[in-house]
PDB file of N, CA and C in Angstrom:
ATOM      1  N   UNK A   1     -11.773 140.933  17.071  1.00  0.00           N
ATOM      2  CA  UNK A   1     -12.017 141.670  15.858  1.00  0.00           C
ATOM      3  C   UNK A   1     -13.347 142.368  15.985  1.00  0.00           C
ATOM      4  N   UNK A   2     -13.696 143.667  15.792  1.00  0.00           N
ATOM      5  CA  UNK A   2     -14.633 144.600  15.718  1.00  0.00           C
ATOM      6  C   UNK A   2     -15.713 143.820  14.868  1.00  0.00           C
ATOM      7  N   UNK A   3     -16.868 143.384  15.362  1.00  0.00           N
ATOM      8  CA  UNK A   3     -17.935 143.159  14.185  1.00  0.00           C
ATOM      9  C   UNK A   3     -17.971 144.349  13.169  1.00  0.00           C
ATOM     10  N   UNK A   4     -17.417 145.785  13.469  1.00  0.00           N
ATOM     11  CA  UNK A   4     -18.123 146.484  12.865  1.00  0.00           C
ATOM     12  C   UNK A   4     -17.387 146.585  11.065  1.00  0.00           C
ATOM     13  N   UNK A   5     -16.174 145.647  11.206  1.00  0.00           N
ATOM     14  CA  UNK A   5     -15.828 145.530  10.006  1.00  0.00           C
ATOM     15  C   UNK A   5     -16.061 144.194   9.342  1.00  0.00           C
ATOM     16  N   UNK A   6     -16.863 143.976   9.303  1.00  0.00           N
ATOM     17  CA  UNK A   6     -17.397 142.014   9.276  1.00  0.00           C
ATOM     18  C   UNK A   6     -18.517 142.201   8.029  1.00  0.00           C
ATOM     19  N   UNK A   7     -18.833 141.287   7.305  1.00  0.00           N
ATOM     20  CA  UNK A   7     -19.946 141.331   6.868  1.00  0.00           C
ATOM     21  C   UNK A   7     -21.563 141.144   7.686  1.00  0.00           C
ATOM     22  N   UNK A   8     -22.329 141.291   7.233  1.00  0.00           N
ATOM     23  CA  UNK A   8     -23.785 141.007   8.425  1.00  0.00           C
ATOM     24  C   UNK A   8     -23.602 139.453   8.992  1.00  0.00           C
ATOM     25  N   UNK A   9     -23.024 138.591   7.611  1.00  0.00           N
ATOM     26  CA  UNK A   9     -23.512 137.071   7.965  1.00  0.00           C
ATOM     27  C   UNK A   9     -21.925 136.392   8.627  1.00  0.00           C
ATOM     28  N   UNK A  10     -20.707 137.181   8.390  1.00  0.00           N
ATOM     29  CA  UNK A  10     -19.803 136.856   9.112  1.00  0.00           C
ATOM     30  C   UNK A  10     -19.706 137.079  10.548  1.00  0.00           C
ATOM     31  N   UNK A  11     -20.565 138.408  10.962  1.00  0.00           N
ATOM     32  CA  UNK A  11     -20.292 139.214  11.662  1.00  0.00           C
ATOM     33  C   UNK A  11     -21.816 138.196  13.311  1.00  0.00           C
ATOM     34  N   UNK A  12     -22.577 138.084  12.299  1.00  0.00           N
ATOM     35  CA  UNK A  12     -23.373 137.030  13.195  1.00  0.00           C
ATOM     36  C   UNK A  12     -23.017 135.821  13.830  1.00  0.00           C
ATOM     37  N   UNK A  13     -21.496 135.499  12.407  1.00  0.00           N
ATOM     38  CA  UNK A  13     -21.286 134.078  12.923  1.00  0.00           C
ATOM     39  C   UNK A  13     -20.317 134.185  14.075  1.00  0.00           C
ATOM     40  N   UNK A  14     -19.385 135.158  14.131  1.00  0.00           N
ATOM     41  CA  UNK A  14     -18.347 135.877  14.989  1.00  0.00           C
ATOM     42  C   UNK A  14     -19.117 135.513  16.480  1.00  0.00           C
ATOM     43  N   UNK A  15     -20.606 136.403  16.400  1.00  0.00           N
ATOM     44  CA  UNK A  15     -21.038 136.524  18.028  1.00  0.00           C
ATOM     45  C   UNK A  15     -21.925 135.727  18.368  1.00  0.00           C
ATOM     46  N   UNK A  16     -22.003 134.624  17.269  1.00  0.00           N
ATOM     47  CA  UNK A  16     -22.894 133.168  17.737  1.00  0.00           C
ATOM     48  C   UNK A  16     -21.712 132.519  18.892  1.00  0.00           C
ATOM     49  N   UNK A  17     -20.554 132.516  17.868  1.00  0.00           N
ATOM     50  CA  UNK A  17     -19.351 131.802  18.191  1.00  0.00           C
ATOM     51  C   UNK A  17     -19.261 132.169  20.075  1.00  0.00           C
ATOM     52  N   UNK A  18     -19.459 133.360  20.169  1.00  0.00           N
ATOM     53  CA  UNK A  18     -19.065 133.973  21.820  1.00  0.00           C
ATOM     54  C   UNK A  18     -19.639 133.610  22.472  1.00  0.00           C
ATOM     55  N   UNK A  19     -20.994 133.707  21.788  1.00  0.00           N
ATOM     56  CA  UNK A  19     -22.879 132.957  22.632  1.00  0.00           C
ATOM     57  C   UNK A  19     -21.945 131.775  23.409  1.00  0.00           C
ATOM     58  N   UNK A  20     -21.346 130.765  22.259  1.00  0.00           N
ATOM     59  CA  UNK A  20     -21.152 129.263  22.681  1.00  0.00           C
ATOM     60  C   UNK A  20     -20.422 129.309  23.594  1.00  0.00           C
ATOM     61  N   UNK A  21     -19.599 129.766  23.517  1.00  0.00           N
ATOM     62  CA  UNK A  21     -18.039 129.828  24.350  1.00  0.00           C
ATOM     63  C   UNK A  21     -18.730 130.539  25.600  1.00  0.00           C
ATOM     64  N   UNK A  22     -19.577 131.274  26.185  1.00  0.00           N
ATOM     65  CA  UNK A  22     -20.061 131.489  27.459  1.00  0.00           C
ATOM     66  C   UNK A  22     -21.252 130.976  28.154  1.00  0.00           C
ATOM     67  N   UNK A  23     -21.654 130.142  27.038  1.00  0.00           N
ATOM     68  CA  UNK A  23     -22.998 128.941  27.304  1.00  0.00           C
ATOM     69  C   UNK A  23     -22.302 127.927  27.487  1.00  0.00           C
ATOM     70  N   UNK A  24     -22.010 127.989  28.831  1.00  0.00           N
ATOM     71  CA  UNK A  24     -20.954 126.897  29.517  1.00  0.00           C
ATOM     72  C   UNK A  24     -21.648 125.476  29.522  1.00  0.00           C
ATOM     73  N   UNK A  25     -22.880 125.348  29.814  1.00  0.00           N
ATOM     74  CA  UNK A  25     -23.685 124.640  30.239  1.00  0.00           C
ATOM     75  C   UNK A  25     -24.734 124.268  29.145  1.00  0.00           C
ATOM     76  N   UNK A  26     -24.387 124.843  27.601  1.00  0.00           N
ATOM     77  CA  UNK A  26     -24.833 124.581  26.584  1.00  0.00           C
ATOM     78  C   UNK A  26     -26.426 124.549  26.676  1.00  0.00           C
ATOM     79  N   UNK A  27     -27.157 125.043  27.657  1.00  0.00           N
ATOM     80  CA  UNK A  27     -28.753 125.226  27.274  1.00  0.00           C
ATOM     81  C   UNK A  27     -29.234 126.791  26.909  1.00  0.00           C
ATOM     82  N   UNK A  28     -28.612 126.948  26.349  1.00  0.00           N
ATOM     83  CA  UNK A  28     -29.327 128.222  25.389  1.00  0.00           C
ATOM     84  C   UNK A  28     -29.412 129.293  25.700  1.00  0.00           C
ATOM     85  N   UNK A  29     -28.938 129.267  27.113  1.00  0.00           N
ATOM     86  CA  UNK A  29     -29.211 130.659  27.594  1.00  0.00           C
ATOM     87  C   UNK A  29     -27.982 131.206  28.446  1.00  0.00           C
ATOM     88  N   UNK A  30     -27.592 132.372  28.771  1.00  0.00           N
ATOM     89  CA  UNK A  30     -26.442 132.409  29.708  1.00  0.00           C
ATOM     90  C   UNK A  30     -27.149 132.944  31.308  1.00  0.00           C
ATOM     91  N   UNK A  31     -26.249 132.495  31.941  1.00  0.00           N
ATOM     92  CA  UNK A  31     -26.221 133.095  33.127  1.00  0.00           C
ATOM     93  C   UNK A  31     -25.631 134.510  34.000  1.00  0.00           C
ATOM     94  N   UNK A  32     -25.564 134.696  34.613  1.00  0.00           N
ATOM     95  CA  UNK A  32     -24.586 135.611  35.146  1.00  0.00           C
ATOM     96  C   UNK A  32     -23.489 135.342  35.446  1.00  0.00           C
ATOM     97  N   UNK A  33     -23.344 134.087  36.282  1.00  0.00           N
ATOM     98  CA  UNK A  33     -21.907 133.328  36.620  1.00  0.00           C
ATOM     99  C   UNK A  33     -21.309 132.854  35.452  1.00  0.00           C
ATOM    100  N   UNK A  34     -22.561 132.698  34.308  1.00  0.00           N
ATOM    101  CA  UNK A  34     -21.183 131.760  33.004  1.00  0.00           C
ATOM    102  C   UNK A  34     -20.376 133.039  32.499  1.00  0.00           C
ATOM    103  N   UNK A  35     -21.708 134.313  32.044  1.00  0.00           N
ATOM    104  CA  UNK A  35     -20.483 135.780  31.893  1.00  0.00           C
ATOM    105  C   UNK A  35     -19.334 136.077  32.579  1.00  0.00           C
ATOM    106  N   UNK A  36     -19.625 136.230  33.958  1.00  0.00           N
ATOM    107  CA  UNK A  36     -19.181 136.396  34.856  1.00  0.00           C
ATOM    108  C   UNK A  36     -17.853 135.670  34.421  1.00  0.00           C
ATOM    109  N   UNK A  37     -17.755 134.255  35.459  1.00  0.00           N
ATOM    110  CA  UNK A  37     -16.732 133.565  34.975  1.00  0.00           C
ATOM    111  C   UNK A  37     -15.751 133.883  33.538  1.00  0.00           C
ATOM    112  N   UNK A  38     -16.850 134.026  31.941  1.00  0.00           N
ATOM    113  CA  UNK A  38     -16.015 134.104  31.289  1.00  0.00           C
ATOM    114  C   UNK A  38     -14.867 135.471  30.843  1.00  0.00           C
ATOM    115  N   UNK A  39     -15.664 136.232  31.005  1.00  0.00           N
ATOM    116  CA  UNK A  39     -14.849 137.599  31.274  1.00  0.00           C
ATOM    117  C   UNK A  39     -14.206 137.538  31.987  1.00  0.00           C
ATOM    118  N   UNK A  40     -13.898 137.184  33.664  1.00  0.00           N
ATOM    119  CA  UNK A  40     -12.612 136.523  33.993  1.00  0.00           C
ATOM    120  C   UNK A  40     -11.884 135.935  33.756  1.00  0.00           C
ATOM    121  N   UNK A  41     -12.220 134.692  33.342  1.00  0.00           N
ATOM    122  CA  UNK A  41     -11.343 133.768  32.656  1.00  0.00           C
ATOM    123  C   UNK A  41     -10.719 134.574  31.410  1.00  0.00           C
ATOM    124  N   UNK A  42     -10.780 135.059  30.458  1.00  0.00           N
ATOM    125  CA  UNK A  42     -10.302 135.747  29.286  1.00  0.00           C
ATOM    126  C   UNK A  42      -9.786 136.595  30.072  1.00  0.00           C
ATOM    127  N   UNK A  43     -10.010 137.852  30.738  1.00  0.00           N
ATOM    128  CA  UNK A  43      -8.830 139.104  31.466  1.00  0.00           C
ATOM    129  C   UNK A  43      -7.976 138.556  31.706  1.00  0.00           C
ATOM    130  N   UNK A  44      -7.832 137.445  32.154  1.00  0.00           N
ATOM    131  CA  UNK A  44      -7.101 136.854  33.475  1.00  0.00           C
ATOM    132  C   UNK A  44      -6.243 136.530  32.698  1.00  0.00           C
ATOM    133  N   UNK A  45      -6.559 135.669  31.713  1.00  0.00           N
ATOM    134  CA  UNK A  45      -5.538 134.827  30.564  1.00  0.00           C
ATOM    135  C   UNK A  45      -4.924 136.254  29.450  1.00  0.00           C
ATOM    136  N   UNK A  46      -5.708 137.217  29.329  1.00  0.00           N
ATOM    137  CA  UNK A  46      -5.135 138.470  28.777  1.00  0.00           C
ATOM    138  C   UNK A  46      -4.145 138.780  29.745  1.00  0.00           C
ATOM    139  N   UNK A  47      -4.201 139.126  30.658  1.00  0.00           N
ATOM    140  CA  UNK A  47      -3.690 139.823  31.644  1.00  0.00           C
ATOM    141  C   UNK A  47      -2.200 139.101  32.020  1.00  0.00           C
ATOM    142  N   UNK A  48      -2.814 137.838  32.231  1.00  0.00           N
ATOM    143  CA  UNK A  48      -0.887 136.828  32.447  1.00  0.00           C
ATOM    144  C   UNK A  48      -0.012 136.787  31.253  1.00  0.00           C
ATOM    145  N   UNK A  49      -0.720 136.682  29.916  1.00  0.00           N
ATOM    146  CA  UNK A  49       0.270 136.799  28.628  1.00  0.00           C
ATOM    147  C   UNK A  49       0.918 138.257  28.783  1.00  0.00           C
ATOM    148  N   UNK A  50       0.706 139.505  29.333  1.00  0.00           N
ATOM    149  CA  UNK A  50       0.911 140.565  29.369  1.00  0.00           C
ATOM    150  C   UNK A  50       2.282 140.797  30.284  1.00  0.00           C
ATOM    151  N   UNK A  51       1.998 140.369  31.332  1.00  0.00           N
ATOM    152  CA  UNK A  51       2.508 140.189  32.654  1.00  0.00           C
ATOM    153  C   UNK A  51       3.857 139.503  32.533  1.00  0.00           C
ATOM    154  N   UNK A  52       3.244 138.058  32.127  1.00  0.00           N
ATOM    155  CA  UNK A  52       4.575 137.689  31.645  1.00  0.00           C
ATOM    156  C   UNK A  52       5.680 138.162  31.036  1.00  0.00           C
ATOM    157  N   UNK A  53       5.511 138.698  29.917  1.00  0.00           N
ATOM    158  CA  UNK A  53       6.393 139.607  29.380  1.00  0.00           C
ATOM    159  C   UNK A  53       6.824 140.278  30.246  1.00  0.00           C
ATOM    160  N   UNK A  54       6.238 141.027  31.312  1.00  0.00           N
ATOM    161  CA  UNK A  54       7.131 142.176  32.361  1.00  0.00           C
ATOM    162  C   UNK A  54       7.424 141.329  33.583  1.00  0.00           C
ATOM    163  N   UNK A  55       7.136 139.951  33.414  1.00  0.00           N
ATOM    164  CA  UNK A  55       7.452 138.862  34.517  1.00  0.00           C
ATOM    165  C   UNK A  55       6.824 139.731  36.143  1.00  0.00           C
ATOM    166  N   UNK A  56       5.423 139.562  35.984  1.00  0.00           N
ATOM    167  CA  UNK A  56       4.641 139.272  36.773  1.00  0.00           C
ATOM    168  C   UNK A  56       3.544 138.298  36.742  1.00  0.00           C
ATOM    169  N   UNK A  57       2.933 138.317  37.831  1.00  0.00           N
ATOM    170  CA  UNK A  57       2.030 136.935  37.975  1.00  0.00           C
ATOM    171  C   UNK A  57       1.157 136.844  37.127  1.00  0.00           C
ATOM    172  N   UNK A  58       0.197 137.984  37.133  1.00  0.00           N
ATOM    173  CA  UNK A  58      -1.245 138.212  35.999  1.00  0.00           C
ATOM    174  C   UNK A  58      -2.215 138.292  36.659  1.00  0.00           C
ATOM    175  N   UNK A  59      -2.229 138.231  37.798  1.00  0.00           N
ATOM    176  CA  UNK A  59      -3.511 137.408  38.868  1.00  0.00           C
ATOM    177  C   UNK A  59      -4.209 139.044  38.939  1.00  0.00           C
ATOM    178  N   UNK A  60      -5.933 138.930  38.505  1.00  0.00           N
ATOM    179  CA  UNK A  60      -6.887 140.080  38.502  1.00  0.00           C
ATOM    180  C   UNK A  60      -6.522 140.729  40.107  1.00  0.00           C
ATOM    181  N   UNK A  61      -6.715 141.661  39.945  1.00  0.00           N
ATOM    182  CA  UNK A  61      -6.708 142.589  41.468  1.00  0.00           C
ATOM    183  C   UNK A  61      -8.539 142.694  42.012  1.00  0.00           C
ATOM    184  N   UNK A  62      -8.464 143.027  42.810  1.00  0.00           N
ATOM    185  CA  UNK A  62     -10.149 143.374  43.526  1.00  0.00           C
ATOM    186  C   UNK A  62     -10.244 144.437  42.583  1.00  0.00           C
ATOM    187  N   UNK A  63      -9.695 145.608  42.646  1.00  0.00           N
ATOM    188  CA  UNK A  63     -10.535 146.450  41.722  1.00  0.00           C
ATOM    189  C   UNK A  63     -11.239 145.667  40.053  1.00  0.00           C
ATOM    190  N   UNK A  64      -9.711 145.379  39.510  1.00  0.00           N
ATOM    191  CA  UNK A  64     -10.695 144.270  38.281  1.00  0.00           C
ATOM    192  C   UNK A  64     -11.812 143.769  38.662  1.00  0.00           C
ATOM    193  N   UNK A  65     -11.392 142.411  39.695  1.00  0.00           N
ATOM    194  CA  UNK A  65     -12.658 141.711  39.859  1.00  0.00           C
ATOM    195  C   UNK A  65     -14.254 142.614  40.053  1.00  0.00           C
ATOM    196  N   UNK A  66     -13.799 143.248  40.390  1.00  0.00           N
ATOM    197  CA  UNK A  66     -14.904 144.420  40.842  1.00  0.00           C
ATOM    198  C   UNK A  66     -15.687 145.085  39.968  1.00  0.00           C
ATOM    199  N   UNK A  67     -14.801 145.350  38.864  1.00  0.00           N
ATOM    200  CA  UNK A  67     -15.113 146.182  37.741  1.00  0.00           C
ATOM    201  C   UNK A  67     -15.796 144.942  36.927  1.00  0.00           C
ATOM    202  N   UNK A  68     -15.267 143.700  36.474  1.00  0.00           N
ATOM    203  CA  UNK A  68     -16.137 143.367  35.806  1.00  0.00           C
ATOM    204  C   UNK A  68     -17.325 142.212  36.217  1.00  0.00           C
ATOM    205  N   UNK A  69     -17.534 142.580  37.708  1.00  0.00           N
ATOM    206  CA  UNK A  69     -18.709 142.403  38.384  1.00  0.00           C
ATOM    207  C   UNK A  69     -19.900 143.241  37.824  1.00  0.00           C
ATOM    208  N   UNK A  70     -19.173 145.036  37.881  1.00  0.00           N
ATOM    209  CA  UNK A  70     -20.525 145.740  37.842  1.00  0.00           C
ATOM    210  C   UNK A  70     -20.381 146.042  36.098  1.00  0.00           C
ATOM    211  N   UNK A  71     -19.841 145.357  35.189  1.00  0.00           N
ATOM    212  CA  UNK A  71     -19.733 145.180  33.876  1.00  0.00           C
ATOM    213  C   UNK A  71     -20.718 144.079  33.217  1.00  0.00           C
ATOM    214  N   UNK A  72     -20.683 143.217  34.080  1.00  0.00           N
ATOM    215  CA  UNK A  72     -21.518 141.637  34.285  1.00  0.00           C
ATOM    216  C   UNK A  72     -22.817 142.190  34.256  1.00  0.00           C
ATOM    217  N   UNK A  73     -22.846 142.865  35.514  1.00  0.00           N
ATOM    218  CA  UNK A  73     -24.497 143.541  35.938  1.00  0.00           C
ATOM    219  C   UNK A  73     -24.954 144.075  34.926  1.00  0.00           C
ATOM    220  N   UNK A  74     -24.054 145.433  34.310  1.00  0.00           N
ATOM    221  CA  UNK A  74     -24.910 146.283  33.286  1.00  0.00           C
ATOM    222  C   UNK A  74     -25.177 146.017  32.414  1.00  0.00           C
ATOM    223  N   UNK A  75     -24.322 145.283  32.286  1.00  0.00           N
ATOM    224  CA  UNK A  75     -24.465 143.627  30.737  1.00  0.00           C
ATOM    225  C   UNK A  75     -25.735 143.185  30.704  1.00  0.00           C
ATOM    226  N   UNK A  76     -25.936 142.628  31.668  1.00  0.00           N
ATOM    227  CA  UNK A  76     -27.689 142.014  32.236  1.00  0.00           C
ATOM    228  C   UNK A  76     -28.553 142.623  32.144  1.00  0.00           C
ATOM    229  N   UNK A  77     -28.532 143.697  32.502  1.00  0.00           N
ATOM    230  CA  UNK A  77     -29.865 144.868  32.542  1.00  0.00           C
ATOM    231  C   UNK A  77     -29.973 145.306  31.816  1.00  0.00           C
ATOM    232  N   UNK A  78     -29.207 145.361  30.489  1.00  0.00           N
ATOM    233  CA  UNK A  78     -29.082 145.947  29.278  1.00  0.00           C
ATOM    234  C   UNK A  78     -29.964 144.704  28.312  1.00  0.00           C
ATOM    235  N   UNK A  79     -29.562 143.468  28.613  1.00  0.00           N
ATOM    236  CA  UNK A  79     -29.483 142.697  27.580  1.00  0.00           C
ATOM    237  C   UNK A  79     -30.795 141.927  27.747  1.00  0.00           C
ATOM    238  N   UNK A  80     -30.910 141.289  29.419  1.00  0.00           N
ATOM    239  CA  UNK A  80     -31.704 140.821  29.450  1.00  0.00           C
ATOM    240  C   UNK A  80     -33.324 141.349  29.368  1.00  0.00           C
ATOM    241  N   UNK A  81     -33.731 141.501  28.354  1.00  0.00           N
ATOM    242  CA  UNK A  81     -35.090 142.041  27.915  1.00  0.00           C
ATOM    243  C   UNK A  81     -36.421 141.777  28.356  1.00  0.00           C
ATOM    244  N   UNK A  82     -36.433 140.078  28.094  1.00  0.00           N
ATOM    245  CA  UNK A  82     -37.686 139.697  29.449  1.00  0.00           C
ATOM    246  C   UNK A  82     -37.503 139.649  30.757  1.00  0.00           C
ATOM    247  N   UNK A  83     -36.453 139.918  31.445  1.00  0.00           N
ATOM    248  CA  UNK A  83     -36.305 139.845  32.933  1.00  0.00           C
ATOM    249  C   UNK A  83     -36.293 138.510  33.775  1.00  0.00           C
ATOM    250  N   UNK A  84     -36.200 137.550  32.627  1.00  0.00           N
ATOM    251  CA  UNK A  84     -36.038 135.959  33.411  1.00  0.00           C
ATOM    252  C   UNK A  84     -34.200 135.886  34.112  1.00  0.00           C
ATOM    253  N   UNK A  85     -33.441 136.624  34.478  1.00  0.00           N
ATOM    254  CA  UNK A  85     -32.201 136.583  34.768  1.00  0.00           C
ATOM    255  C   UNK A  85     -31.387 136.016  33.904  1.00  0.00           C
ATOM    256  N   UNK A  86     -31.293 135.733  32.272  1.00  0.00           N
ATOM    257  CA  UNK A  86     -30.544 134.993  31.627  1.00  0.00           C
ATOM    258  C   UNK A  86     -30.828 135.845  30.347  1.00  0.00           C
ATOM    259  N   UNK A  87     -29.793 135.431  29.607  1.00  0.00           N
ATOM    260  CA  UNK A  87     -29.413 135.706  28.277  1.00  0.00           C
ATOM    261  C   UNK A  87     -29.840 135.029  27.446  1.00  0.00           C
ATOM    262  N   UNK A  88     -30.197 135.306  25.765  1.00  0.00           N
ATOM    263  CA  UNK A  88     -30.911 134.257  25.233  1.00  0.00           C
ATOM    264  C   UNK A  88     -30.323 134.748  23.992  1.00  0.00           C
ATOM    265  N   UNK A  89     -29.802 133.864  23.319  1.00  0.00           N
ATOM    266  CA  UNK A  89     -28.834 134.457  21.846  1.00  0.00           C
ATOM    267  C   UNK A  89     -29.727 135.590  21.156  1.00  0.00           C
ATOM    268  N   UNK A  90     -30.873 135.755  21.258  1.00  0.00           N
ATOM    269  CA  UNK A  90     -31.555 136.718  20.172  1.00  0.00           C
ATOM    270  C   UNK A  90     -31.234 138.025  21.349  1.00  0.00           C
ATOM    271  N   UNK A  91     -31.493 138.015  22.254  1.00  0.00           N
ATOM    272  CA  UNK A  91     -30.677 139.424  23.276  1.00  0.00           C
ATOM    273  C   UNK A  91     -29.189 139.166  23.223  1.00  0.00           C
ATOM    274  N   UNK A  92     -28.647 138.357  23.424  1.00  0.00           N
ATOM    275  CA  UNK A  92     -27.264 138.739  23.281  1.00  0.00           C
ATOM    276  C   UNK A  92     -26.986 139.471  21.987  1.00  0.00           C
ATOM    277  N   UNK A  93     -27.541 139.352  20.672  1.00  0.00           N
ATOM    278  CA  UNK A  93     -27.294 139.323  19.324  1.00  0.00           C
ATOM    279  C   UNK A  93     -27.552 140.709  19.627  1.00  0.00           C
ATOM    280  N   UNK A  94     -28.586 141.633  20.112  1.00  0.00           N
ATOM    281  CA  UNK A  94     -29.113 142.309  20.421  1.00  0.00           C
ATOM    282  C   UNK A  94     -28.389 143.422  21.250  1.00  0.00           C
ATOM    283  N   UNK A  95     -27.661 142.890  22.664  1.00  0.00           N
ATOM    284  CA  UNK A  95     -26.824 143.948  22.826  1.00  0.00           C
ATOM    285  C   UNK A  95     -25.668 144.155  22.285  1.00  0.00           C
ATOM    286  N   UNK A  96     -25.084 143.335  21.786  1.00  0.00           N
ATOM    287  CA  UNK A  96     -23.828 143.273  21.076  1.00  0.00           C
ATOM    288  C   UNK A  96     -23.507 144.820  20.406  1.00  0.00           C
ATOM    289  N   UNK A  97     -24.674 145.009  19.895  1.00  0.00           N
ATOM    290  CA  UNK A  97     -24.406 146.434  19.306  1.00  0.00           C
ATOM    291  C   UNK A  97     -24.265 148.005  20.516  1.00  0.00           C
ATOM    292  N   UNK A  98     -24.361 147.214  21.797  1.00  0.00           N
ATOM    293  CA  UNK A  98     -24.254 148.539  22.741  1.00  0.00           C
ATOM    294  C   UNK A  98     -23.122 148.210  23.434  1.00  0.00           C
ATOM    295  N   UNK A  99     -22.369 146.422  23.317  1.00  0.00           N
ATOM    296  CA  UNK A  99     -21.127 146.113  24.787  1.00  0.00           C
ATOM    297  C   UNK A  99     -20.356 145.680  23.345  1.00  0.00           C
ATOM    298  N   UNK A 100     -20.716 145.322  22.263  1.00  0.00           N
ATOM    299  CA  UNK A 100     -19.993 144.347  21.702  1.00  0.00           C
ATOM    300  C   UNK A 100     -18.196 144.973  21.867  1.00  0.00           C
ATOM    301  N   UNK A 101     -17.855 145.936  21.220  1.00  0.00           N
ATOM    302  CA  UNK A 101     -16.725 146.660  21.479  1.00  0.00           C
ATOM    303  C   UNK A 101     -15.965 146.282  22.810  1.00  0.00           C
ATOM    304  N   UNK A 102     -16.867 146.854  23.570  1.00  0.00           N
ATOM    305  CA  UNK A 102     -15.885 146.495  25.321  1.00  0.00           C
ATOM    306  C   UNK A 102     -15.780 144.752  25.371  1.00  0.00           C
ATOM    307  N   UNK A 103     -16.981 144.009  25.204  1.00  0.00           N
ATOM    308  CA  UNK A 103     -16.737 142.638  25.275  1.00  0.00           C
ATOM    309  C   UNK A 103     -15.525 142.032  24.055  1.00  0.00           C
ATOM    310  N   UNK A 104     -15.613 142.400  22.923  1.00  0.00           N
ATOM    311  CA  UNK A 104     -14.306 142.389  22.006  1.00  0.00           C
ATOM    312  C   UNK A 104     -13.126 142.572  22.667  1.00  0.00           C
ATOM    313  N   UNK A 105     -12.911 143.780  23.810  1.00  0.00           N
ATOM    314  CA  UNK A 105     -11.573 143.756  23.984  1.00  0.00           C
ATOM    315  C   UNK A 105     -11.370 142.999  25.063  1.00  0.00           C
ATOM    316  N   UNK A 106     -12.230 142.459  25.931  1.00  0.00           N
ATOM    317  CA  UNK A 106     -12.211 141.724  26.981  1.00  0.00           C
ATOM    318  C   UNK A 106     -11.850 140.259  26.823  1.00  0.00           C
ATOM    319  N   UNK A 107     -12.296 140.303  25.314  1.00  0.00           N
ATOM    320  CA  UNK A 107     -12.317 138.473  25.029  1.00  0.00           C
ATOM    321  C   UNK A 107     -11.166 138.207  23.766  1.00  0.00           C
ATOM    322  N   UNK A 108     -10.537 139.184  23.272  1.00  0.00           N
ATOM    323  CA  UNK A 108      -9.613 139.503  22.787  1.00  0.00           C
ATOM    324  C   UNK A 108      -8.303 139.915  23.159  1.00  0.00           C
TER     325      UNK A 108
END
């Protein structure tokens, strides 16, 4: 669901909720591999419910994997603000308003 039709305080609780679900490792901050991973994991599981229906496997191709490698990256360089290599809910909260859309349909 689009934050952009949410209220402010629904719409925070929406992309706290995502924070958690890719703070694999629950210390506060994300990584590259927990993004990483989770945007795979969600395509992947998008991608086989899809598939199925046309009874194929679902399994990401290299180009995917590829794509949301350098999706991962720009994610990072966008978001991560102090440059410690990690995400920190007040930057995630933060880019949301420049990926949130593409990450919506990714995790949706």
């Amino acid at each position: 669901m689009c934050a952009c039709f949410l209220s402010a305080s629904n719409a925070n609780a929406m992309i706290l909720s995502y924070f958690v679900v890719v703070d694999a490792d629950g210390n506060g901050r994300l990584s590259r591999k927990e993004i990483l991973d989770v945007f795979t994991k969600f395509l992947a599981t998008k991608k086989r419910k899809n598939k199925r229906q046309q009874g194929a496997d679902g399994l990401l191709t290299y180009e995917e994997k590829k794509h949301l490698q350098n999706y991962t990256d720009d994610f990072l360089k966008v978001a991560d603000k102090n440059k410690n290599g990690f995400v920190e809910l007040e930057e995630f909260m933060a880019a949301w308003s420049l990926f949130g859309d593409k990450i919506d349909a990714i995790l949706n």
